[in-house]
Protein backbone atom coordinates (compact mmCIF):
# COMPACT_ATOMS: atom_id res chain seq x y z
CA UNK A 1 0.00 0.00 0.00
CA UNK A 2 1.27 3.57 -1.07
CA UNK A 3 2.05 6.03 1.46
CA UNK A 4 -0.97 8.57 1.22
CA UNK A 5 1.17 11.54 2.48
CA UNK A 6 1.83 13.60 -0.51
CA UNK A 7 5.04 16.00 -0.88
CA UNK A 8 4.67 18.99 -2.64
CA UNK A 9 8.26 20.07 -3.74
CA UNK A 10 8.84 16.25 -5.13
CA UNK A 11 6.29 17.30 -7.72
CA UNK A 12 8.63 17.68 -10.91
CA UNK A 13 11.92 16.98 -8.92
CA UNK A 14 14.24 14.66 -11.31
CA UNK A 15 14.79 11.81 -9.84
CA UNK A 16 16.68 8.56 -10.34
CA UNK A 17 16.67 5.22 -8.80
CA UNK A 18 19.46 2.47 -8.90
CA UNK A 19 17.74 -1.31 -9.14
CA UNK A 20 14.33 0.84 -9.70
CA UNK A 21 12.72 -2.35 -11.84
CA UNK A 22 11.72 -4.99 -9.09
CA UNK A 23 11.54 -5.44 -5.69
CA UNK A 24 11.65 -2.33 -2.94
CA UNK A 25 13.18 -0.24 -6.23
CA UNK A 26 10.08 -0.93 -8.18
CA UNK A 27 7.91 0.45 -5.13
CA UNK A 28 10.31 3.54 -4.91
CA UNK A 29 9.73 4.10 -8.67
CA UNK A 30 5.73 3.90 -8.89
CA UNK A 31 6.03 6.01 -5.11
CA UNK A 32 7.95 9.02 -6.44
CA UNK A 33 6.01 8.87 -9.74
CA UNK A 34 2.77 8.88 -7.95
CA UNK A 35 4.14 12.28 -6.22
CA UNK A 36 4.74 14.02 -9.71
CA UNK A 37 8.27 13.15 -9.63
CA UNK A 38 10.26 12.77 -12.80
CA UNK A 39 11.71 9.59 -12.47
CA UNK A 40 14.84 7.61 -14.28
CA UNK A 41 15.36 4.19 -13.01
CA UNK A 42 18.48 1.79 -13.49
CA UNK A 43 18.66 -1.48 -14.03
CA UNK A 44 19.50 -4.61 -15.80
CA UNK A 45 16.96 -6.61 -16.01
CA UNK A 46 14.95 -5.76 -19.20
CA UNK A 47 11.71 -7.71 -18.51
CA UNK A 48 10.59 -6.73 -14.99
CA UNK A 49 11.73 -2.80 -15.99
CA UNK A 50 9.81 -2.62 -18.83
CA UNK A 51 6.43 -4.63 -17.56
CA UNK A 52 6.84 -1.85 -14.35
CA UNK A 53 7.09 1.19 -17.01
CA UNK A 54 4.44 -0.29 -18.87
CA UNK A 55 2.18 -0.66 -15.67
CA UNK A 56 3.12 2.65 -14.67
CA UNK A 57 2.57 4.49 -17.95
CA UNK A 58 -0.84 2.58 -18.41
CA UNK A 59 -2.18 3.66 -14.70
CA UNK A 60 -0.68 6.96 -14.39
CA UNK A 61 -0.27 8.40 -18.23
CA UNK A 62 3.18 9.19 -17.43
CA UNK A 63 6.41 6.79 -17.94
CA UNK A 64 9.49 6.57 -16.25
CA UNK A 65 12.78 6.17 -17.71
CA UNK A 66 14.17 2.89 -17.93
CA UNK A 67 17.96 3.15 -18.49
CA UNK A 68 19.52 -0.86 -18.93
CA UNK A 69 22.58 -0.23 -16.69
CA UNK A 70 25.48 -2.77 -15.45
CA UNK A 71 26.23 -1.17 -12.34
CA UNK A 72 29.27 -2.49 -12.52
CA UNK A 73 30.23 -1.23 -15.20
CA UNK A 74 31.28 2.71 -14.02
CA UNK A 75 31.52 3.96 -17.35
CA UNK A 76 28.20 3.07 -18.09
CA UNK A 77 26.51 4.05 -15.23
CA UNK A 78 28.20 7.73 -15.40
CA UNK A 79 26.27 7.50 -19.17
CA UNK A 80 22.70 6.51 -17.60
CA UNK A 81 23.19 9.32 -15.03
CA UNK A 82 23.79 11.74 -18.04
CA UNK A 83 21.18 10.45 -19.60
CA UNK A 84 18.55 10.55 -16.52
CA UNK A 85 20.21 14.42 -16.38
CA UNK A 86 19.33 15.42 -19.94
CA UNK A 87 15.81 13.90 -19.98
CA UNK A 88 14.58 15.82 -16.40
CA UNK A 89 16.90 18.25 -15.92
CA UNK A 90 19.46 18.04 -12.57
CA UNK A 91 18.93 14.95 -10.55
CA UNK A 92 18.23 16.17 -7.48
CA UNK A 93 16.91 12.78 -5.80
CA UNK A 94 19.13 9.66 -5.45
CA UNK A 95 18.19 6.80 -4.68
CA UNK A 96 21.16 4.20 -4.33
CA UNK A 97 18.90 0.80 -3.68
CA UNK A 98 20.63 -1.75 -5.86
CA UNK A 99 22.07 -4.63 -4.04
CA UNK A 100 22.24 -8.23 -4.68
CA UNK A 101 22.21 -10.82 -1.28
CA UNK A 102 23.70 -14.13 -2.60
CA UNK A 103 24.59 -16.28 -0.17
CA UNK A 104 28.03 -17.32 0.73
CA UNK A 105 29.84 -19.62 2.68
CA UNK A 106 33.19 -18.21 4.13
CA UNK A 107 35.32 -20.94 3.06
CA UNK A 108 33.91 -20.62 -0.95
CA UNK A 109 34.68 -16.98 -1.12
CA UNK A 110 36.92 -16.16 -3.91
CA UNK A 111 38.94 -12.87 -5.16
CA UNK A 112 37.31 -12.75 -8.03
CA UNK A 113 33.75 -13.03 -6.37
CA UNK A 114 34.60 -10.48 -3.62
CA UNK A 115 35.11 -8.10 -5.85
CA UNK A 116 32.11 -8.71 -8.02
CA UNK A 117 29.92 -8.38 -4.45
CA UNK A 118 31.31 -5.13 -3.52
CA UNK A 119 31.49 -4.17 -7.07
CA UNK A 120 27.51 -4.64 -6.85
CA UNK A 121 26.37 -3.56 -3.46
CA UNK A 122 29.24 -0.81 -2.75
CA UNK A 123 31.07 0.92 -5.83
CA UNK A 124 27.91 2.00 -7.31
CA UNK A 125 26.75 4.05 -4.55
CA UNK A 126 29.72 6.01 -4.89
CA UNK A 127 30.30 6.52 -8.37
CA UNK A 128 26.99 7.21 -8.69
CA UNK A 129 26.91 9.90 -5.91
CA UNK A 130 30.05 11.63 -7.98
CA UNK A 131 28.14 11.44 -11.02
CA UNK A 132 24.63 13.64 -9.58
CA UNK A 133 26.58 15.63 -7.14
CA UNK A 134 27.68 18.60 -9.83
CA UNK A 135 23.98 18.87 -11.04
CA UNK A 136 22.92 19.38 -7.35
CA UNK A 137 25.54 21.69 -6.53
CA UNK A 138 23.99 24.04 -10.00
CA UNK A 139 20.16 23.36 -8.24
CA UNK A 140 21.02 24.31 -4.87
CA UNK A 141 20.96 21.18 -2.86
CA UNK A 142 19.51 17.84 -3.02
CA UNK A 143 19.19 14.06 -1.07
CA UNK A 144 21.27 11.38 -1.55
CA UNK A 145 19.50 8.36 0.08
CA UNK A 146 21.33 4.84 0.31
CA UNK A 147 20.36 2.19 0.95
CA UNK A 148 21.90 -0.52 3.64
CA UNK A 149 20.46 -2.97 5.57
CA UNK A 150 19.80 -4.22 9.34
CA UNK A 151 21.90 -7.79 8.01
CA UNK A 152 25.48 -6.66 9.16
CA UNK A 153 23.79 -5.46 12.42
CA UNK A 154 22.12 -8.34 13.49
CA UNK A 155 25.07 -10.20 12.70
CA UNK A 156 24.28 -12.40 9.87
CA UNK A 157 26.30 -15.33 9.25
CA UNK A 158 25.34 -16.42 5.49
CA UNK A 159 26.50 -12.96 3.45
CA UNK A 160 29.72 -11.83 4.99
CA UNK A 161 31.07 -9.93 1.97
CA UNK A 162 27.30 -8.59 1.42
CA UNK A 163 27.28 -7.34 5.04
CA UNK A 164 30.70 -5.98 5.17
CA UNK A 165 29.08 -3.59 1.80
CA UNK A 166 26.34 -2.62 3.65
CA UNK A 167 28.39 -1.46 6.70
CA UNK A 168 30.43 0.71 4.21
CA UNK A 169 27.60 2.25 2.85
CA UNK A 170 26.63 3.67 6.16
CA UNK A 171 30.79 5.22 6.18
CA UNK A 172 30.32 6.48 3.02
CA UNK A 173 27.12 7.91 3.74
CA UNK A 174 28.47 9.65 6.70
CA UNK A 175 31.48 10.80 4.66
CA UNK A 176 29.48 12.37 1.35
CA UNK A 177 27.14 13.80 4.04
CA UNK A 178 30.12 16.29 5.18
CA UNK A 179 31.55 17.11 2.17
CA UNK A 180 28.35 17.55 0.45
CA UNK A 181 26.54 19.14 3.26
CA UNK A 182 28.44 22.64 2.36
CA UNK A 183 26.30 22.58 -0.90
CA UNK A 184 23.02 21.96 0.90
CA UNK A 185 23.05 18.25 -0.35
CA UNK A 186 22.05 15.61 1.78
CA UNK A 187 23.50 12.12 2.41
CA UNK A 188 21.38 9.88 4.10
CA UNK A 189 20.53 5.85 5.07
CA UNK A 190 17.56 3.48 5.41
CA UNK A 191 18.88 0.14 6.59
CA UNK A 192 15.39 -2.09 5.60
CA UNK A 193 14.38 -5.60 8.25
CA UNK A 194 13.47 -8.63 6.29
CA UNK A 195 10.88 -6.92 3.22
CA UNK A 196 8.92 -9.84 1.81
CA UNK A 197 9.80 -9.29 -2.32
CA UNK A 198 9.04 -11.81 -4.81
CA UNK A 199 12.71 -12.97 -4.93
CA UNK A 200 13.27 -13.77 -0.97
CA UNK A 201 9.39 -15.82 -1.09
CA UNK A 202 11.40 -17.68 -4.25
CA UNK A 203 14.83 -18.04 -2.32
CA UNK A 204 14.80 -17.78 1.30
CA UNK A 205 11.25 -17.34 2.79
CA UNK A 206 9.23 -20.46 4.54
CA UNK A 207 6.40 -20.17 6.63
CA UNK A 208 8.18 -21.38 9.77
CA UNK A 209 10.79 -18.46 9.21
CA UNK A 210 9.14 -15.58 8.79
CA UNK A 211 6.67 -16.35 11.55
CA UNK A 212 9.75 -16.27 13.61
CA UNK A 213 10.92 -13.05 12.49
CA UNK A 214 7.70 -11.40 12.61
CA UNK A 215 6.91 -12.20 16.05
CA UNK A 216 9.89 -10.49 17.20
CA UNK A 217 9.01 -7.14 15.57
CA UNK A 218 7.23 -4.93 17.65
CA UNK A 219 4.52 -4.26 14.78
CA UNK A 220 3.98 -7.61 13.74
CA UNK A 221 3.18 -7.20 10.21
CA UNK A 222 5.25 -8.79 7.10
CA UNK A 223 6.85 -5.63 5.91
CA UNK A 224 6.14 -5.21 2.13
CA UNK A 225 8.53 -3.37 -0.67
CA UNK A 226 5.46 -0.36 -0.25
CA UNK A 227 6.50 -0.19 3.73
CA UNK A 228 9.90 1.07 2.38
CA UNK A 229 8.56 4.12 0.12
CA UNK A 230 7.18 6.85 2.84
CA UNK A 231 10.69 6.95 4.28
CA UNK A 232 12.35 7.59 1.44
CA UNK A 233 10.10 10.17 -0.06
CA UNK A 234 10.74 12.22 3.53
CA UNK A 235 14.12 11.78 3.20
CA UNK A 236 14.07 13.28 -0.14
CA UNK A 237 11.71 15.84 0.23
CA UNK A 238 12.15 19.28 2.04
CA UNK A 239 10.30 17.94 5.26
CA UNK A 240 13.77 16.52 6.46
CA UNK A 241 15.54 19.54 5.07
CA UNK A 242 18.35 20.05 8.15
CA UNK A 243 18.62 16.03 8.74
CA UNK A 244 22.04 14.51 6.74
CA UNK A 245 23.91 11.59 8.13
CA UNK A 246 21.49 9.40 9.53
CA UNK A 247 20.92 5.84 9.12
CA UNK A 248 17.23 5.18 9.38
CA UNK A 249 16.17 1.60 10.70
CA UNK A 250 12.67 0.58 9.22
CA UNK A 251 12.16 -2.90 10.57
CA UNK A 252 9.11 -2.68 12.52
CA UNK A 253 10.94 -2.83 15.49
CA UNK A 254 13.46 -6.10 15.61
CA UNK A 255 15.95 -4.47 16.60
């Protein structure tokens, strides 16, 4: 369910969202479009971007930008950024949410597919940061809002590399926040509990399990990608204008 709050000054705002095509990104997409928002989204899966657009485009009569992006790939991703740039003007809204949670044991973790994980769930949210921060500087200020997650603090023992990413984010975060925060730009975190997408019910979720979890939240609902959006879109909107360097926990109270 859609956050029914509404935020004037993201009407028209240019916005762009890494991993924007399924899971909590494809929530943040159809959220900030449903505010007015002019929204690019990355990603590289062509199917479950294009279905959302299409969804999007067919309830709303508006379409977001779909830019086919290998994170990875910095070049490229300084292109898409250009490219969300000259289609809505200045990106003043960031939303680094891309990630990807394989499992790993310690003892099959390779060079090669270290790098890979924090070239997935870390580089990006730099590079990407560098790439939006001149047009925010010209437009007077904007939100950077990454995202982490409550894994490496309830310490996890099945994604070690992913967790040690998400940890950095939160350093980075706090470092862009103070050298950004001279230009009225800022740098903030969401760290997400267990949200129920259609790719943890394939992989990880049983019935035993998230009963479990649940019960130990202190609002004992199964949080849903939608459950992610209202934070965000306060975090990017004026309404949090003098808060930078925070890490936000939405987990409905585990921890």
């Amino acid at each position: 369910m859609m956050p029914s709050a509404r935020f004037a000054d993201l009407e028209g705002a240019s916005v762009l969202i890494t991993g924007g095509g399924s899971g909590i990104g494809a929530a943040l997409t159809e959220g900030f479009m449903r505010q007015g928002a002019k929204v690019a989204f990355i990603d590289i899966a062509d199917k479950p971007s294009i279905a959302l657009a299409d969804r999007i485009e067919e309830e709303l009569g508006r379409r977001p930008l779909y830019l086919r992006t290998d994170l990875r790939d910095i070049e490229a991703l300084r292109a898409s950024a250009a490219k969300a740039a000259e289609a809505h003007g200045d990106v003043t809204v960031l939303v680094n949410n891309a990630a990807w949670d394989e499992r790993h044991a310690v003892e099959d973790v390779t060079v090669e597919f270290w790098d890979n994980n924090q070239a997935i769930n870390l580089r990006p949210h730099f590079f990407t940061a560098q790439a939006v921060a001149p047009g925010m500087k010209r437009a007077g200020g904007g939100s950077i809002i990454n995202f982490t997650s409550t894994s490496y603090l309830i310490n996890h023992p099945d994604l070690p590399a992913y967790t040690a990413a998400k940890a950095g984010i939160l350093g980075l975060t706090k470092g862009l926040a103070g050298k950004l925060g001279p230009d009225r730009i800022r740098v903030n975190a969401i760290a997400p509990g267990w949200v129920i997408t259609e790719r943890q019910k394939q992989l990880w979720v049983t019935e035993q399990a998230l009963a479990a979890h649940v019960a130990k939240q202190c609002i004992r609902d199964v949080m849903r990608p939608d459950d992610m959006v209202g934070t965000v879109l306060f975090l990017a909107s004026d309404a949090s204008r003098m808060l930078t360097a925070q890490m936000l926990i939405v987990d409905g109270g585990f921890l």
